[in-house]
PDB file of N, CA and C in Angstrom:
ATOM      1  N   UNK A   1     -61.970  85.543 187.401  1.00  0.00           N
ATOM      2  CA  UNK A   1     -61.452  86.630 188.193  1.00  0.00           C
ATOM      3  C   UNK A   1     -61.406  86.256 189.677  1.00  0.00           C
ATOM      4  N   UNK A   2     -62.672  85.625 190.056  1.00  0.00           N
ATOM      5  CA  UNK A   2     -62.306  85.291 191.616  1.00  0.00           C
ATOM      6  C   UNK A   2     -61.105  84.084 191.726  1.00  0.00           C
ATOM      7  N   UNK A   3     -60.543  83.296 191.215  1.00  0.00           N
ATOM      8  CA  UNK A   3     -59.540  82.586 191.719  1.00  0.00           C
ATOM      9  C   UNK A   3     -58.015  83.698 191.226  1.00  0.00           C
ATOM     10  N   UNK A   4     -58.364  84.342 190.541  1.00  0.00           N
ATOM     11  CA  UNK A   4     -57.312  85.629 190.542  1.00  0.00           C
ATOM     12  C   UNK A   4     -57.148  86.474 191.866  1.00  0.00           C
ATOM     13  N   UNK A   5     -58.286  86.576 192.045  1.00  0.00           N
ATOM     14  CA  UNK A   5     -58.297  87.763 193.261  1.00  0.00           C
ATOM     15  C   UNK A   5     -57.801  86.675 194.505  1.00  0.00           C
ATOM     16  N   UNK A   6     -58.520  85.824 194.547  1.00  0.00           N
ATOM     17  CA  UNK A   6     -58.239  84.438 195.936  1.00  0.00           C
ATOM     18  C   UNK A   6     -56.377  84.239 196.132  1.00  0.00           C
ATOM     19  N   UNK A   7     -56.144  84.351 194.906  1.00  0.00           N
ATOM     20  CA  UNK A   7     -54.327  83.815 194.660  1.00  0.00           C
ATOM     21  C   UNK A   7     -54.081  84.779 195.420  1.00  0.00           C
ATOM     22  N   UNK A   8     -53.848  86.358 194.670  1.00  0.00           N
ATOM     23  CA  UNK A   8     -53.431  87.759 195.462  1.00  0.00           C
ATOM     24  C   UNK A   8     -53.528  88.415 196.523  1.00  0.00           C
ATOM     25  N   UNK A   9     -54.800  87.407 196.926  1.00  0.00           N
ATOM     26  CA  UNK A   9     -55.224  87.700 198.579  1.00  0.00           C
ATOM     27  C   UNK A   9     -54.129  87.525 199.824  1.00  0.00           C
ATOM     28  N   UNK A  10     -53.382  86.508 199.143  1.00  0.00           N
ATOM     29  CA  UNK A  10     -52.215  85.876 200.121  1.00  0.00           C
ATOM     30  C   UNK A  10     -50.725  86.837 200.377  1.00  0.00           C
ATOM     31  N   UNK A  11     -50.428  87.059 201.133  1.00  0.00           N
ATOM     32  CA  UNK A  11     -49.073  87.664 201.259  1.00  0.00           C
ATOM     33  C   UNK A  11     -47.759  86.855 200.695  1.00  0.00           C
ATOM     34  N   UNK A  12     -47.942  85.487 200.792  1.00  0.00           N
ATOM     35  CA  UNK A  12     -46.765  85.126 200.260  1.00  0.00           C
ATOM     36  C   UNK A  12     -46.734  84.794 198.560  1.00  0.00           C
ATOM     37  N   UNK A  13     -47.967  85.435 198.385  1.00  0.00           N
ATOM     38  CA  UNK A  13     -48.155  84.380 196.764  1.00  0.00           C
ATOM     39  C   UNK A  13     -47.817  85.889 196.835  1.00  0.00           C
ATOM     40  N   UNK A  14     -48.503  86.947 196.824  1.00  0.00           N
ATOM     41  CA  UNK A  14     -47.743  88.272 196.461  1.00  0.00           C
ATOM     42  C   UNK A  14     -45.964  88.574 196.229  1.00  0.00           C
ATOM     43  N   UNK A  15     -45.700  88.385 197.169  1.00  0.00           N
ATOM     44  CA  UNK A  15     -44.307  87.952 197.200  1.00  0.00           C
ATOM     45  C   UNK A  15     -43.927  87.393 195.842  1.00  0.00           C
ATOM     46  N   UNK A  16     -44.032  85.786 195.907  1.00  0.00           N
ATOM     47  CA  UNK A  16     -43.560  85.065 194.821  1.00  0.00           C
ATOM     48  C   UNK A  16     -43.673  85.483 194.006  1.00  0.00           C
ATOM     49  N   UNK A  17     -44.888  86.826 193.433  1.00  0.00           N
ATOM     50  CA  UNK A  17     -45.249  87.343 192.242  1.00  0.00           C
ATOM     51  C   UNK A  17     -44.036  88.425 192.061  1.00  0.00           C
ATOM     52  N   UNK A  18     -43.738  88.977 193.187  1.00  0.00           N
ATOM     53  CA  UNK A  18     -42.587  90.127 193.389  1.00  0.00           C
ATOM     54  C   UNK A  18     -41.195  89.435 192.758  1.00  0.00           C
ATOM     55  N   UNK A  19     -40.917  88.511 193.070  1.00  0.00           N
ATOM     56  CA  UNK A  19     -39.888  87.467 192.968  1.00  0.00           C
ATOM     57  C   UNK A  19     -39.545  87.497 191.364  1.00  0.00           C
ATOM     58  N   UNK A  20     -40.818  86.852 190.920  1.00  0.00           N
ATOM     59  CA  UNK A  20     -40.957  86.880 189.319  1.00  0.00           C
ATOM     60  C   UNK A  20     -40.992  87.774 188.452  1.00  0.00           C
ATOM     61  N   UNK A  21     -41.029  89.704 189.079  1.00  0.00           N
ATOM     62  CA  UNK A  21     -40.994  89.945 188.115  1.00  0.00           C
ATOM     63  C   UNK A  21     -39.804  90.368 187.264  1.00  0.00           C
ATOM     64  N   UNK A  22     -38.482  89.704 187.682  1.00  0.00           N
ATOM     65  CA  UNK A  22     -37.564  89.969 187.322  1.00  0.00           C
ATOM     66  C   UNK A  22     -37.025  88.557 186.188  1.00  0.00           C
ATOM     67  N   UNK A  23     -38.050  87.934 186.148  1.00  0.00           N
ATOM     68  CA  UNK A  23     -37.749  86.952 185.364  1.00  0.00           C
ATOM     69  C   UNK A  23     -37.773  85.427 185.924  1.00  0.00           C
ATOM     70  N   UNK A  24     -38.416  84.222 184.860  1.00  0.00           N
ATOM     71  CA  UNK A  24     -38.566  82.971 185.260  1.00  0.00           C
ATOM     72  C   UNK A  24     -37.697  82.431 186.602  1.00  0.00           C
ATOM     73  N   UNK A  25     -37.840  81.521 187.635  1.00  0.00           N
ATOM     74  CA  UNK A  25     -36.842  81.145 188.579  1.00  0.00           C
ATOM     75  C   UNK A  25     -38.008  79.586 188.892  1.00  0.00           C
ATOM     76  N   UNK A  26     -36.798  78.921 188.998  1.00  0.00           N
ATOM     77  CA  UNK A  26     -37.092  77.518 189.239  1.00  0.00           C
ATOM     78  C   UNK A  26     -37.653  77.581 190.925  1.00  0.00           C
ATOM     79  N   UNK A  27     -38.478  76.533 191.308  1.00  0.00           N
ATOM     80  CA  UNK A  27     -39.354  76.290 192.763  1.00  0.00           C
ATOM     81  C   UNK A  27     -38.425  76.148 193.409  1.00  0.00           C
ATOM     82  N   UNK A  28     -37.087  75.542 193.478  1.00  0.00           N
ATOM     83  CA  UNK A  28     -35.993  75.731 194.784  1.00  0.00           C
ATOM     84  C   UNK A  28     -35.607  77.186 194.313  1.00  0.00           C
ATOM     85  N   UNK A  29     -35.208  77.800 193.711  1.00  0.00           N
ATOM     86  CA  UNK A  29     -35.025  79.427 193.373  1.00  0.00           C
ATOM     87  C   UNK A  29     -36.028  80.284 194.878  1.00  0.00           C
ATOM     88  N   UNK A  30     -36.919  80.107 194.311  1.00  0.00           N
ATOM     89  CA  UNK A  30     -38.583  80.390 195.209  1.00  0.00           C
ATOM     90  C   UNK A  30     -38.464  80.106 195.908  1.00  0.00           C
ATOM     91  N   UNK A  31     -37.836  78.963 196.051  1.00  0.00           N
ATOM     92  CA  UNK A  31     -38.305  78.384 198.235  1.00  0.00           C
ATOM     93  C   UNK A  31     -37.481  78.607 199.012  1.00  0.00           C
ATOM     94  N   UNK A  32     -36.032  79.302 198.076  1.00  0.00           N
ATOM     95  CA  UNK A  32     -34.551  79.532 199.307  1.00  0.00           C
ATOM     96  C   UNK A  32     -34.940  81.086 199.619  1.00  0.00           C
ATOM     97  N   UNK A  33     -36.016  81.922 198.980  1.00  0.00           N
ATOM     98  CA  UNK A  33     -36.311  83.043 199.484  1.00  0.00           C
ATOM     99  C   UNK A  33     -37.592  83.192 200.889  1.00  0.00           C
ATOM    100  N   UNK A  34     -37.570  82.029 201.149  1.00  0.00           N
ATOM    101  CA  UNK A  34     -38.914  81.687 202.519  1.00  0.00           C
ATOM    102  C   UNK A  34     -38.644  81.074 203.211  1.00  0.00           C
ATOM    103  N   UNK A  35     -39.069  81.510 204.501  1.00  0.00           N
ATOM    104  CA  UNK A  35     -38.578  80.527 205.715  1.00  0.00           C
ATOM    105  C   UNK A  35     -39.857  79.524 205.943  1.00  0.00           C
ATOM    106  N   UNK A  36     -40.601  78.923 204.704  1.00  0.00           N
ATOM    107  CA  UNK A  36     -41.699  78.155 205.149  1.00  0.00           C
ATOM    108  C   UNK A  36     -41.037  76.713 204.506  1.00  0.00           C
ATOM    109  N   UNK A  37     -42.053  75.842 204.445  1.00  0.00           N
ATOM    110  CA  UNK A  37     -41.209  74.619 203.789  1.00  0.00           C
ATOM    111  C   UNK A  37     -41.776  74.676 202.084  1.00  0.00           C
ATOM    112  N   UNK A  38     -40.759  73.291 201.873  1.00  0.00           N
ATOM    113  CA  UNK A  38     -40.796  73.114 200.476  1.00  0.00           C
ATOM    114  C   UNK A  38     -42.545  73.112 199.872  1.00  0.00           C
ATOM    115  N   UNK A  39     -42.762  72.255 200.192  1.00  0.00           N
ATOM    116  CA  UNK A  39     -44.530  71.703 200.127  1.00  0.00           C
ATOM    117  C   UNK A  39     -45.118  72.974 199.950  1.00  0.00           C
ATOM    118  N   UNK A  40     -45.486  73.814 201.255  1.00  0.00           N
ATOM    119  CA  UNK A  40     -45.752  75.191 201.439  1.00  0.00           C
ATOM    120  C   UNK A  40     -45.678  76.125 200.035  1.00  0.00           C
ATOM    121  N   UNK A  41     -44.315  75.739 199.755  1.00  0.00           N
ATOM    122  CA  UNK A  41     -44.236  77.006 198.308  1.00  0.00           C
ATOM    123  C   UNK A  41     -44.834  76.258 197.075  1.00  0.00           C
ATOM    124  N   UNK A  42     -44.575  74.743 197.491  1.00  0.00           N
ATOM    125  CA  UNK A  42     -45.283  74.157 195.965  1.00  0.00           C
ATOM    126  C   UNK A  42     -46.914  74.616 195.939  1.00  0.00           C
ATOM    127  N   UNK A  43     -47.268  74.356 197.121  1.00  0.00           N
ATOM    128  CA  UNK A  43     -48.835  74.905 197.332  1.00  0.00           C
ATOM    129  C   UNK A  43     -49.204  76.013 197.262  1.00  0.00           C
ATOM    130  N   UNK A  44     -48.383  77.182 196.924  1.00  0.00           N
ATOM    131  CA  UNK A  44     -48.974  78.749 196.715  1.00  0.00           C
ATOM    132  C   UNK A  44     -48.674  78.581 194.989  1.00  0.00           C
ATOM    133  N   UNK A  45     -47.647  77.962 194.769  1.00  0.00           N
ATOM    134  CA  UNK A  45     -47.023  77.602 193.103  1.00  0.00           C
ATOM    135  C   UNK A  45     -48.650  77.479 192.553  1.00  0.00           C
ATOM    136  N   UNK A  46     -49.266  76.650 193.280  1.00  0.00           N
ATOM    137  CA  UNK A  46     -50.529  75.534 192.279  1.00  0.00           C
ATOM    138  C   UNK A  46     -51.546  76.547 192.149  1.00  0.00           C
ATOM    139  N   UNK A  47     -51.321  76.939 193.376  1.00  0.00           N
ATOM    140  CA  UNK A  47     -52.977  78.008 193.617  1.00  0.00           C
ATOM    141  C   UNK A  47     -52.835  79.820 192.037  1.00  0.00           C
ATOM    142  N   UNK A  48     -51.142  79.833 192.181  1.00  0.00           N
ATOM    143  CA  UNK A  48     -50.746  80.645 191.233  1.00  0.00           C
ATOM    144  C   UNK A  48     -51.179  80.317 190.018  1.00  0.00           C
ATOM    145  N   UNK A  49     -50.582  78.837 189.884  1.00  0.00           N
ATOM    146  CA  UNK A  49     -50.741  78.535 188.375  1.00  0.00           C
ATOM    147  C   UNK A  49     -52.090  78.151 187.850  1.00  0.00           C
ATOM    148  N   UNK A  50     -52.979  77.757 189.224  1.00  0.00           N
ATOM    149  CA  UNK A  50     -54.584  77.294 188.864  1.00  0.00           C
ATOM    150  C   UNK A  50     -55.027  78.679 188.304  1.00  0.00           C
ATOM    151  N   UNK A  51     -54.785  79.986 188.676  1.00  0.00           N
ATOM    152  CA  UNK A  51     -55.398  81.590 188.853  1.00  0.00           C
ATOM    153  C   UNK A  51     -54.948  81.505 187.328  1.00  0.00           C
ATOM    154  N   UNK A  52     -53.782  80.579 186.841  1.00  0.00           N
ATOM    155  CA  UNK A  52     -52.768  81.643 185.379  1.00  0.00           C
ATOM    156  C   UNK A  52     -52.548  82.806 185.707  1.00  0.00           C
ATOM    157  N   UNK A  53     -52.010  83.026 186.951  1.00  0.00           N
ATOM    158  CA  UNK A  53     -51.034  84.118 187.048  1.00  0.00           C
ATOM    159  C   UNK A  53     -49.400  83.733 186.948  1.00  0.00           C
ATOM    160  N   UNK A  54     -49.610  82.322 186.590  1.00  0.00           N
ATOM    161  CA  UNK A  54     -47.704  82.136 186.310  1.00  0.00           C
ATOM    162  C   UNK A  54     -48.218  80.518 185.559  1.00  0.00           C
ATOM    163  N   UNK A  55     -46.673  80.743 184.713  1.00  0.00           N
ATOM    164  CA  UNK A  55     -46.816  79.781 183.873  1.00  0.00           C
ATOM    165  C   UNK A  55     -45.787  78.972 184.209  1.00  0.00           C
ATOM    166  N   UNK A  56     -45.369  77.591 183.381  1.00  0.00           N
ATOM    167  CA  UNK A  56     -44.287  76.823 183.698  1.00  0.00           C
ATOM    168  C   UNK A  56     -43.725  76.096 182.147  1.00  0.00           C
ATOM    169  N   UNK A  57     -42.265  76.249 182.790  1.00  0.00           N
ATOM    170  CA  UNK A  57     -41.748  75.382 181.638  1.00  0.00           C
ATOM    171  C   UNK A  57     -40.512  74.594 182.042  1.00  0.00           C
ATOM    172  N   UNK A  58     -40.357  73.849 181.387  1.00  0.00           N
ATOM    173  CA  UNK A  58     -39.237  72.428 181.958  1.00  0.00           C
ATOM    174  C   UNK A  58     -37.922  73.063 181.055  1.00  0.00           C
ATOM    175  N   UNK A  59     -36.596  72.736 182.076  1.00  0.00           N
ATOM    176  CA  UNK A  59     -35.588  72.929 181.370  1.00  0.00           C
ATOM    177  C   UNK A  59     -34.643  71.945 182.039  1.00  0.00           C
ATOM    178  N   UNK A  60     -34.497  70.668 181.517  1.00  0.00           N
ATOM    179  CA  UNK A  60     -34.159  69.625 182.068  1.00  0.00           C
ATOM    180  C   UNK A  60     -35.125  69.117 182.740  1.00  0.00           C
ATOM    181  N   UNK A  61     -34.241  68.950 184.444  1.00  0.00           N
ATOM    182  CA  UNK A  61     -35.223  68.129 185.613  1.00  0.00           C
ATOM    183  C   UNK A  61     -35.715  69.398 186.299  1.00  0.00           C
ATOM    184  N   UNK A  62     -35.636  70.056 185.738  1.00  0.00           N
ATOM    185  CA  UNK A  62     -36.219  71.578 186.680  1.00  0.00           C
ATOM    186  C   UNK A  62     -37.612  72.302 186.239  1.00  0.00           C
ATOM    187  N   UNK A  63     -38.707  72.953 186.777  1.00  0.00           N
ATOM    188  CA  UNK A  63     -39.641  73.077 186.263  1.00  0.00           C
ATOM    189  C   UNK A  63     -39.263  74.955 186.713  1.00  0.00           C
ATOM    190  N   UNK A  64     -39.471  75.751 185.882  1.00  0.00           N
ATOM    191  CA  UNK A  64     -39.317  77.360 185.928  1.00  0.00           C
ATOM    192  C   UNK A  64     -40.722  78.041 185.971  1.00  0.00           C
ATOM    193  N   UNK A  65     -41.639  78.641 186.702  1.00  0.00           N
ATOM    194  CA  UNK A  65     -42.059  79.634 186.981  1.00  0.00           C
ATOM    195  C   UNK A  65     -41.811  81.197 186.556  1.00  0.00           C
ATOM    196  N   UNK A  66     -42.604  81.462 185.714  1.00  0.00           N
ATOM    197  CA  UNK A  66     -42.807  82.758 184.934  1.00  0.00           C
ATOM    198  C   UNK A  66     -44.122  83.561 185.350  1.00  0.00           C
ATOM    199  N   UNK A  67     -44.238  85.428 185.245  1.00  0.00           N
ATOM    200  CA  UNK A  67     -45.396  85.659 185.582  1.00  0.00           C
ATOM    201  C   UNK A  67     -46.346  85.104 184.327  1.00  0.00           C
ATOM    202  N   UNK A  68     -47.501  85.360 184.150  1.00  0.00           N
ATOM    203  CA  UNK A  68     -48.531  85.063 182.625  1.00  0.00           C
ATOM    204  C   UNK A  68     -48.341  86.377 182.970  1.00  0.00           C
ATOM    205  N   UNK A  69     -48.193  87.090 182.297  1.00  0.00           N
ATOM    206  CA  UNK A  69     -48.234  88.926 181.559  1.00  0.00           C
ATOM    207  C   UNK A  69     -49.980  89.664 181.489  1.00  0.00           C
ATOM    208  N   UNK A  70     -50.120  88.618 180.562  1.00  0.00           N
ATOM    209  CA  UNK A  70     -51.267  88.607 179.610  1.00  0.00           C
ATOM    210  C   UNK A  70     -52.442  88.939 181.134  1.00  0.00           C
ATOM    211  N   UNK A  71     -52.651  87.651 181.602  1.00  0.00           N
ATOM    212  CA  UNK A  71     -53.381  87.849 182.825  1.00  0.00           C
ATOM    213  C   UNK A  71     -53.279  88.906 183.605  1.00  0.00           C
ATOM    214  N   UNK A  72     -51.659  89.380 183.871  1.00  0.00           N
ATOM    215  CA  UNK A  72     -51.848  90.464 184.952  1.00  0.00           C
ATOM    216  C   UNK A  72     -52.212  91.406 184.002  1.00  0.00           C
ATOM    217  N   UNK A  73     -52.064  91.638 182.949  1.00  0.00           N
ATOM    218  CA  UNK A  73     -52.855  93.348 182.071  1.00  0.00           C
ATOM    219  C   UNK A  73     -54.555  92.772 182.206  1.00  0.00           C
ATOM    220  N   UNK A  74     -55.099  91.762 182.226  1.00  0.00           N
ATOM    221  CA  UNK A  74     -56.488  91.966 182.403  1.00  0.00           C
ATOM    222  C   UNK A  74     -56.592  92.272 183.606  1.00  0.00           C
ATOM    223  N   UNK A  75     -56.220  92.140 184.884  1.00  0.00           N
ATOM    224  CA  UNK A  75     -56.206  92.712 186.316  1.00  0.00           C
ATOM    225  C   UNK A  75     -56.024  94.261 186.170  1.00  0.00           C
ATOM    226  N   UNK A  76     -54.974  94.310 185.364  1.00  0.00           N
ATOM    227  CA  UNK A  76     -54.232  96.084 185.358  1.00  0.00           C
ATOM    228  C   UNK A  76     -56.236  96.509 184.911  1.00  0.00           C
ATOM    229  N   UNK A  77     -56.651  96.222 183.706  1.00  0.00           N
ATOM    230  CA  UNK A  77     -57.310  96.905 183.110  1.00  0.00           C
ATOM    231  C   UNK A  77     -58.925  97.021 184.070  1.00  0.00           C
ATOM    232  N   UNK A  78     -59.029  95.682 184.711  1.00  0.00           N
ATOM    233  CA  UNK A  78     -60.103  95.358 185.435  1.00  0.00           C
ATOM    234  C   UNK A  78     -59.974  96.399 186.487  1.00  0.00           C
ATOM    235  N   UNK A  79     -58.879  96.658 186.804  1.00  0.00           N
ATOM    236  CA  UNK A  79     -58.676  97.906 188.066  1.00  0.00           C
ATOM    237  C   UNK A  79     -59.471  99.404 187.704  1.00  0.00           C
ATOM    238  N   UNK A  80     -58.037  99.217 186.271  1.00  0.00           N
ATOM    239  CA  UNK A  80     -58.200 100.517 185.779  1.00  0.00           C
ATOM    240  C   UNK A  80     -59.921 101.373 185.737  1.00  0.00           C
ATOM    241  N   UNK A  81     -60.786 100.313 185.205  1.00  0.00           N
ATOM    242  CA  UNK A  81     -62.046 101.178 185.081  1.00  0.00           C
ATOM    243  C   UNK A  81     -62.713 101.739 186.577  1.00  0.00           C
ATOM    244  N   UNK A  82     -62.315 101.454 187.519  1.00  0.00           N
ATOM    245  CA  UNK A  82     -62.920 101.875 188.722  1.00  0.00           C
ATOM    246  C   UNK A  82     -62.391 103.518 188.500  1.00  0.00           C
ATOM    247  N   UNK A  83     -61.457 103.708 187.737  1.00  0.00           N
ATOM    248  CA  UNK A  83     -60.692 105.220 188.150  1.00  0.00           C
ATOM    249  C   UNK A  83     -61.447 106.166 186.929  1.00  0.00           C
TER     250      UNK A  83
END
């Protein structure tokens, strides 16, 4: 849970999560929506995918970025009991 919470802490990994939830998008997809550099987005990518809050899959030479689902309903639920 803490490298979950550490990922979400960030404003731009939030973002990227916003990005995704409309469905998988390749790391240049992701990086033409930021005015930071390439590197920059690969490095919120890692910290995402270290948390498993996003997954990856190859389609060709391209690597796609998906949310993990699964993970964010244990967050949803981890919330939920405070209420």
């Amino acid at each position: 849970m803490d490298k979950i919470l550490k990922a979400v802490s960030d404003p731009t990994r939030r973002e990227i999560l916003q990005l995704l939830k409309d469905g998988s998008k390749s790391a240049g997809e992701i990086s033409d929506k930021f005015a930071i550099s390439d590197a920059a987005i690969s490095k919120h990518l890692s910290i995402l995918k270290e948390a498993d809050l996003v997954r990856t899959h190859r389609r060709g030479k391209y690597i796609f970025y998906e949310i993990n689902l699964s993970v964010v309903e244990e967050i949803i639920t981890w919330f939920a009991n405070f209420f």
